[in-house]
PDB file of N, CA and C in Angstrom:
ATOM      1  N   UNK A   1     -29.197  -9.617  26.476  1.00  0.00           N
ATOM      2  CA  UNK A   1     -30.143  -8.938  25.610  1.00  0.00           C
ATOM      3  C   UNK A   1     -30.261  -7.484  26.058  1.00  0.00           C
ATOM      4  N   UNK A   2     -29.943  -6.855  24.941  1.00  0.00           N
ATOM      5  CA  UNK A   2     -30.689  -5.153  25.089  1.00  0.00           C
ATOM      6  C   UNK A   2     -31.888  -4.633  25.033  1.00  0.00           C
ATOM      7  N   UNK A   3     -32.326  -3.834  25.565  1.00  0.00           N
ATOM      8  CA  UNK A   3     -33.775  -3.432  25.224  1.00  0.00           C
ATOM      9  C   UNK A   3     -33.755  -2.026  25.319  1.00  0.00           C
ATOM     10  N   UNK A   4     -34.125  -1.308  24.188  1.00  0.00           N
ATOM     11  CA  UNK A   4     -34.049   0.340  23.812  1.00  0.00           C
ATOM     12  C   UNK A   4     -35.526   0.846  23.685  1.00  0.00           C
ATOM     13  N   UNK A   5     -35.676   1.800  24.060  1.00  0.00           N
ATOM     14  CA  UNK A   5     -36.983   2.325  23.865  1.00  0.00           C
ATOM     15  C   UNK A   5     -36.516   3.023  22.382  1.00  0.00           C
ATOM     16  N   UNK A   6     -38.086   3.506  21.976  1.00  0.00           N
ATOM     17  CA  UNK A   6     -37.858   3.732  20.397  1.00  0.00           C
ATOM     18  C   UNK A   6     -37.106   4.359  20.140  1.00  0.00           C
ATOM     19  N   UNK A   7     -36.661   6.124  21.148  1.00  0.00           N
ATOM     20  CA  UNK A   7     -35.756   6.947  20.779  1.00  0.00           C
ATOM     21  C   UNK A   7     -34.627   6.705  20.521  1.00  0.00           C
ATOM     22  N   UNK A   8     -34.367   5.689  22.185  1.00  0.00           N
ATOM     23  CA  UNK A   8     -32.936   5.544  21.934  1.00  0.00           C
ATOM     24  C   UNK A   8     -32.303   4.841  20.456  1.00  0.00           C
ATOM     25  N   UNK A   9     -33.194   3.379  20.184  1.00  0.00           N
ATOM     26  CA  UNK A   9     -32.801   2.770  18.976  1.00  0.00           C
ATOM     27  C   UNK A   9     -32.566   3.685  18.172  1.00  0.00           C
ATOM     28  N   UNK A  10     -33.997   5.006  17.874  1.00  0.00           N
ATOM     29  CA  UNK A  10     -33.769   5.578  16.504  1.00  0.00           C
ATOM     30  C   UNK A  10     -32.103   6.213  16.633  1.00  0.00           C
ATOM     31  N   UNK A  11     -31.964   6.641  17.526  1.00  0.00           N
ATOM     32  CA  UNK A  11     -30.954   7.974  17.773  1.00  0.00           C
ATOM     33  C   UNK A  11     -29.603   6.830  17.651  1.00  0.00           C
ATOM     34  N   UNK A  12     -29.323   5.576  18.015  1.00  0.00           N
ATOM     35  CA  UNK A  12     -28.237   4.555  17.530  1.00  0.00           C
ATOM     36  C   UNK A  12     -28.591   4.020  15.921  1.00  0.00           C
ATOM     37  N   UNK A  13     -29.540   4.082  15.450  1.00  0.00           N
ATOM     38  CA  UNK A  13     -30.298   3.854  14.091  1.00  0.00           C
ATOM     39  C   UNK A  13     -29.397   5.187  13.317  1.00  0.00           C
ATOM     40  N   UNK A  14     -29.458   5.984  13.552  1.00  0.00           N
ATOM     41  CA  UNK A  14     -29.356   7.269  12.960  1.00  0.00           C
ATOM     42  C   UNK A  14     -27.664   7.511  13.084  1.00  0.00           C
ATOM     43  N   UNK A  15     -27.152   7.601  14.069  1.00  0.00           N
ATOM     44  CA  UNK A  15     -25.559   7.730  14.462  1.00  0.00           C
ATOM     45  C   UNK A  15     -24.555   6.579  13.252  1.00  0.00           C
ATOM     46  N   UNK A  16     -25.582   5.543  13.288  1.00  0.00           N
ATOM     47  CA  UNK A  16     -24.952   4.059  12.808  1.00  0.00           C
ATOM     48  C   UNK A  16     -25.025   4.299  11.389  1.00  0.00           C
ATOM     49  N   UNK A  17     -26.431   5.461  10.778  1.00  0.00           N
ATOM     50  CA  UNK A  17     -26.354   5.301   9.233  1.00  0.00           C
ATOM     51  C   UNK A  17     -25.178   6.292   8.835  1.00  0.00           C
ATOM     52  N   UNK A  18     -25.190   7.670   9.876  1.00  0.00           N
ATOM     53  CA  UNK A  18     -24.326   8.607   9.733  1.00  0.00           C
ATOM     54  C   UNK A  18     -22.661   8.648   9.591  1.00  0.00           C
ATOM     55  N   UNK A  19     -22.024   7.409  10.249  1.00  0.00           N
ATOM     56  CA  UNK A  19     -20.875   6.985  10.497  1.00  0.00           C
ATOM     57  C   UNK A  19     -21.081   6.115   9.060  1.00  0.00           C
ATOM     58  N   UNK A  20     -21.352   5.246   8.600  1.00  0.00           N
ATOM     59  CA  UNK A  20     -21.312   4.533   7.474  1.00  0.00           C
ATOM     60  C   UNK A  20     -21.697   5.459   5.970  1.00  0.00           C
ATOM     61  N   UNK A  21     -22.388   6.550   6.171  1.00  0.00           N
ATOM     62  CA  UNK A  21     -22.205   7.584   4.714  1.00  0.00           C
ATOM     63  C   UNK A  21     -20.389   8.499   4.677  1.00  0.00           C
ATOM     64  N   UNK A  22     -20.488   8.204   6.419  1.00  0.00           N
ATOM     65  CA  UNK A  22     -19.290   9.065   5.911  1.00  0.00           C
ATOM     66  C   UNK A  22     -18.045   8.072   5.454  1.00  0.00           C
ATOM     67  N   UNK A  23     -17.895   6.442   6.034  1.00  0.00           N
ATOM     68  CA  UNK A  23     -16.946   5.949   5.939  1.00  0.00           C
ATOM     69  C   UNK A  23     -16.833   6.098   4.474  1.00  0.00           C
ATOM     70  N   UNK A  24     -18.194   5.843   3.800  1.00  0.00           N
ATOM     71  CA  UNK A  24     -18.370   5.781   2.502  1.00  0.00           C
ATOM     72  C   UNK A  24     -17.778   6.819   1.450  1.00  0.00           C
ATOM     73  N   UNK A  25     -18.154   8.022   2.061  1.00  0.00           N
ATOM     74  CA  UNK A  25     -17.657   9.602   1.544  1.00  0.00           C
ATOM     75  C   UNK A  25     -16.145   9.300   1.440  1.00  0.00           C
ATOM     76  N   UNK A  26     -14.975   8.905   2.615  1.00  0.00           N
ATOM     77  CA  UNK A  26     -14.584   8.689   2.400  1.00  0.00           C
ATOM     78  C   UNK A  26     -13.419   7.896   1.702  1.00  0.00           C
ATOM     79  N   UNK A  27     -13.783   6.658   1.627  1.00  0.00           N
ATOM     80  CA  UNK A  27     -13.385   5.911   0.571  1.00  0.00           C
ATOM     81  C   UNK A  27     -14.112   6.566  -0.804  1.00  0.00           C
ATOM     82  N   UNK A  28     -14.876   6.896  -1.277  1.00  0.00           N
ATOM     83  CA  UNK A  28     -14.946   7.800  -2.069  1.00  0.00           C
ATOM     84  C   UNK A  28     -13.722   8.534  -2.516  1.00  0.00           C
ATOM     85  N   UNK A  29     -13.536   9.596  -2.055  1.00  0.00           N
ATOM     86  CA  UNK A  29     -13.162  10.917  -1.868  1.00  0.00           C
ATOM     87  C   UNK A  29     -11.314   9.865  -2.177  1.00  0.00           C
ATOM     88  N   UNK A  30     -10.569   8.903  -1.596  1.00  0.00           N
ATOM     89  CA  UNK A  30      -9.928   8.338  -2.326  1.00  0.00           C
ATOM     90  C   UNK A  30      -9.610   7.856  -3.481  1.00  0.00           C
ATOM     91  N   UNK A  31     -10.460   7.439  -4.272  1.00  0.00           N
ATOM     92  CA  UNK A  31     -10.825   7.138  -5.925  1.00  0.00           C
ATOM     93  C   UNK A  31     -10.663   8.272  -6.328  1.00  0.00           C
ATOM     94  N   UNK A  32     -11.011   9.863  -5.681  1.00  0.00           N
ATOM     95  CA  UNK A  32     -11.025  10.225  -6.857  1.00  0.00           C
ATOM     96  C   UNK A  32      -9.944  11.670  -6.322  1.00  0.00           C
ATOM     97  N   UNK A  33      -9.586  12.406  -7.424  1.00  0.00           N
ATOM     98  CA  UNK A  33      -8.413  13.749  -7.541  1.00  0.00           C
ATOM     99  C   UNK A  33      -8.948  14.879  -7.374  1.00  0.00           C
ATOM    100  N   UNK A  34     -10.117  14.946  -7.616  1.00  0.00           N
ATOM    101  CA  UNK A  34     -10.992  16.424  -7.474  1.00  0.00           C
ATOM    102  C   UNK A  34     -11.475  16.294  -6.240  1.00  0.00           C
ATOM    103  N   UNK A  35     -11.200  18.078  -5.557  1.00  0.00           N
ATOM    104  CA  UNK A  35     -11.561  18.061  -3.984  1.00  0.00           C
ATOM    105  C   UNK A  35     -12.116  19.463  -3.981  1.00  0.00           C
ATOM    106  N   UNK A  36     -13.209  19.478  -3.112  1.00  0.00           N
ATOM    107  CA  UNK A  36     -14.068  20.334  -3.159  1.00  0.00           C
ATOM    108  C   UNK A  36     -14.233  21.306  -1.780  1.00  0.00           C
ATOM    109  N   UNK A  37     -14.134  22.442  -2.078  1.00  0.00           N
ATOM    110  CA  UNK A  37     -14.051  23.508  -1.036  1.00  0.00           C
ATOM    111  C   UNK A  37     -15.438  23.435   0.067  1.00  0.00           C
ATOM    112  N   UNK A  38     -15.523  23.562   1.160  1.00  0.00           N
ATOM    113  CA  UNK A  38     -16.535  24.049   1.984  1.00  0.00           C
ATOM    114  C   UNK A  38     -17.545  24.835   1.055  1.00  0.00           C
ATOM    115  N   UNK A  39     -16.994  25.917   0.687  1.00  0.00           N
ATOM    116  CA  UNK A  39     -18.219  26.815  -0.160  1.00  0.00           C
ATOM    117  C   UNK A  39     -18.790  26.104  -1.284  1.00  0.00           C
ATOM    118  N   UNK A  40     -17.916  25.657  -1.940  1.00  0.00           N
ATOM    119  CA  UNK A  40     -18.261  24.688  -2.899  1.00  0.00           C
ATOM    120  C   UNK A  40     -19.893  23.976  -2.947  1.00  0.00           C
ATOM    121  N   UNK A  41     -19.243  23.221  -1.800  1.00  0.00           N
ATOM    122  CA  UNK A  41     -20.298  22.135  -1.135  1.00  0.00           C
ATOM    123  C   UNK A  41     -21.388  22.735  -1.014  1.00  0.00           C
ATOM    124  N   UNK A  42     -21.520  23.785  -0.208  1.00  0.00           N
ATOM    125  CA  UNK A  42     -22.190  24.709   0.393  1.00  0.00           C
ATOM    126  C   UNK A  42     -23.421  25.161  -0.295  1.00  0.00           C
ATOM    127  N   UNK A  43     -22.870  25.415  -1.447  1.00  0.00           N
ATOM    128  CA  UNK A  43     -23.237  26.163  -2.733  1.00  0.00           C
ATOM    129  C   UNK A  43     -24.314  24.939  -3.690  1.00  0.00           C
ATOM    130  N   UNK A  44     -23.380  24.106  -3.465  1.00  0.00           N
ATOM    131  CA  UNK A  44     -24.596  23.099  -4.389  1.00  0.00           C
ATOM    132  C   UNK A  44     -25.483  22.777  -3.899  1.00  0.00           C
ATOM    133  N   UNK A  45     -25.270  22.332  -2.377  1.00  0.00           N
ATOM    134  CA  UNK A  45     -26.496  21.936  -1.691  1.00  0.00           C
ATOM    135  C   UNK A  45     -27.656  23.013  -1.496  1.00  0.00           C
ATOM    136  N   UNK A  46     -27.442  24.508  -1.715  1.00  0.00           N
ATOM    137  CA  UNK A  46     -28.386  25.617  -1.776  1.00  0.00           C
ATOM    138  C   UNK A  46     -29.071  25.185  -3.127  1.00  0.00           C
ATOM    139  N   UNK A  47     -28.434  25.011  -4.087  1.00  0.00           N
ATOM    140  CA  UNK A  47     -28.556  25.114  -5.245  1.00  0.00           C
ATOM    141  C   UNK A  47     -29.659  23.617  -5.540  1.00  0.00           C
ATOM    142  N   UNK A  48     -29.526  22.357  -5.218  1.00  0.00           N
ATOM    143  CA  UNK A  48     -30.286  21.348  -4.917  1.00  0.00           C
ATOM    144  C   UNK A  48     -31.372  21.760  -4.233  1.00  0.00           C
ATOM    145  N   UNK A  49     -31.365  22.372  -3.183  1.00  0.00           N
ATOM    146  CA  UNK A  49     -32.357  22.485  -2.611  1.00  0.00           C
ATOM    147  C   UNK A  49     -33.288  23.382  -3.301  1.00  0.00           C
ATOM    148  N   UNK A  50     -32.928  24.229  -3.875  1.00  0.00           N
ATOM    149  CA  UNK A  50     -33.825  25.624  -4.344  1.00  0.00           C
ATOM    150  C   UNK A  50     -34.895  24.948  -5.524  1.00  0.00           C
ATOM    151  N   UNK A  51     -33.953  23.751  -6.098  1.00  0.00           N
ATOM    152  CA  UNK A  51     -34.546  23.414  -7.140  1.00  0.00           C
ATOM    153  C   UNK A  51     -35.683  22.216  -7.190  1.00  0.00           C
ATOM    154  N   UNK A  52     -35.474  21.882  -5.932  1.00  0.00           N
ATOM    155  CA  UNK A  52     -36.258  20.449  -4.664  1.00  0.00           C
ATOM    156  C   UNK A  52     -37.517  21.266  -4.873  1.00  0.00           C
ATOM    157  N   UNK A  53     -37.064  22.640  -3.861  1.00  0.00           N
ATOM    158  CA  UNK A  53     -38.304  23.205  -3.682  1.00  0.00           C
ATOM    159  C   UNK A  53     -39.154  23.643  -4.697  1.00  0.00           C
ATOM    160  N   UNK A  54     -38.377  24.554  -5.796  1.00  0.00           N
ATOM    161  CA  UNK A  54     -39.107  24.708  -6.916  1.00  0.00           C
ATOM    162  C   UNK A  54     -39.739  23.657  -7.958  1.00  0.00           C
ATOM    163  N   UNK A  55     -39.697  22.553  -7.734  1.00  0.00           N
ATOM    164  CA  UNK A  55     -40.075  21.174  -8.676  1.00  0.00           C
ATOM    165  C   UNK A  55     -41.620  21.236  -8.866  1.00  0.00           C
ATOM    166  N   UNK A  56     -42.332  21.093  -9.410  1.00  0.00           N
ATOM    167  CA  UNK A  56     -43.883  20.560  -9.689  1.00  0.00           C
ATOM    168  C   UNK A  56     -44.067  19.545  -8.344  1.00  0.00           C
ATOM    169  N   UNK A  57     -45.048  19.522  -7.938  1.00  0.00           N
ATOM    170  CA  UNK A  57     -45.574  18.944  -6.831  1.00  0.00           C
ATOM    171  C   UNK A  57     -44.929  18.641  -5.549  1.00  0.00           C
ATOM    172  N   UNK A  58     -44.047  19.753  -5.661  1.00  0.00           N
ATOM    173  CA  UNK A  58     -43.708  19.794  -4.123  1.00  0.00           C
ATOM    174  C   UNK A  58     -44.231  20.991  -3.503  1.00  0.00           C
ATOM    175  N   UNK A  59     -43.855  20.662  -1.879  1.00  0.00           N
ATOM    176  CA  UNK A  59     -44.788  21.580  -0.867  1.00  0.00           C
ATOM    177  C   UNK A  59     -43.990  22.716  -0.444  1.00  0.00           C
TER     178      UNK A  59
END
């Protein structure tokens, strides 16, 4: 038996979800033909966010 204090779990909690979005990304990213630049990426996620922030009832 293991026993983790909270951090550690969270911080193996967190590594464990991070490795499984990406396995995911990538099998993704197989299905499909369109591939997307760094800036690209970059760019939308500014662009998501600006609009997160600007939404009605957010802080």
């Amino acid at each position: 038996m293991v026993v983790l204090d909270m951090e550690s779990f969270e911080m193996v909690q967190f590594d464990s979800e991070a490795y499984f979005k990406l396995q995911e990304a990538e099998e993704d990213a197989e299905l499909m033909d369109k591939r997307y630049s760094a800036k690209e990426v970059w760019k939308a996620m500014m662009e998501a966010i600006e609009r997160r922030c600007q939404a009605p009832g957010s802080s």
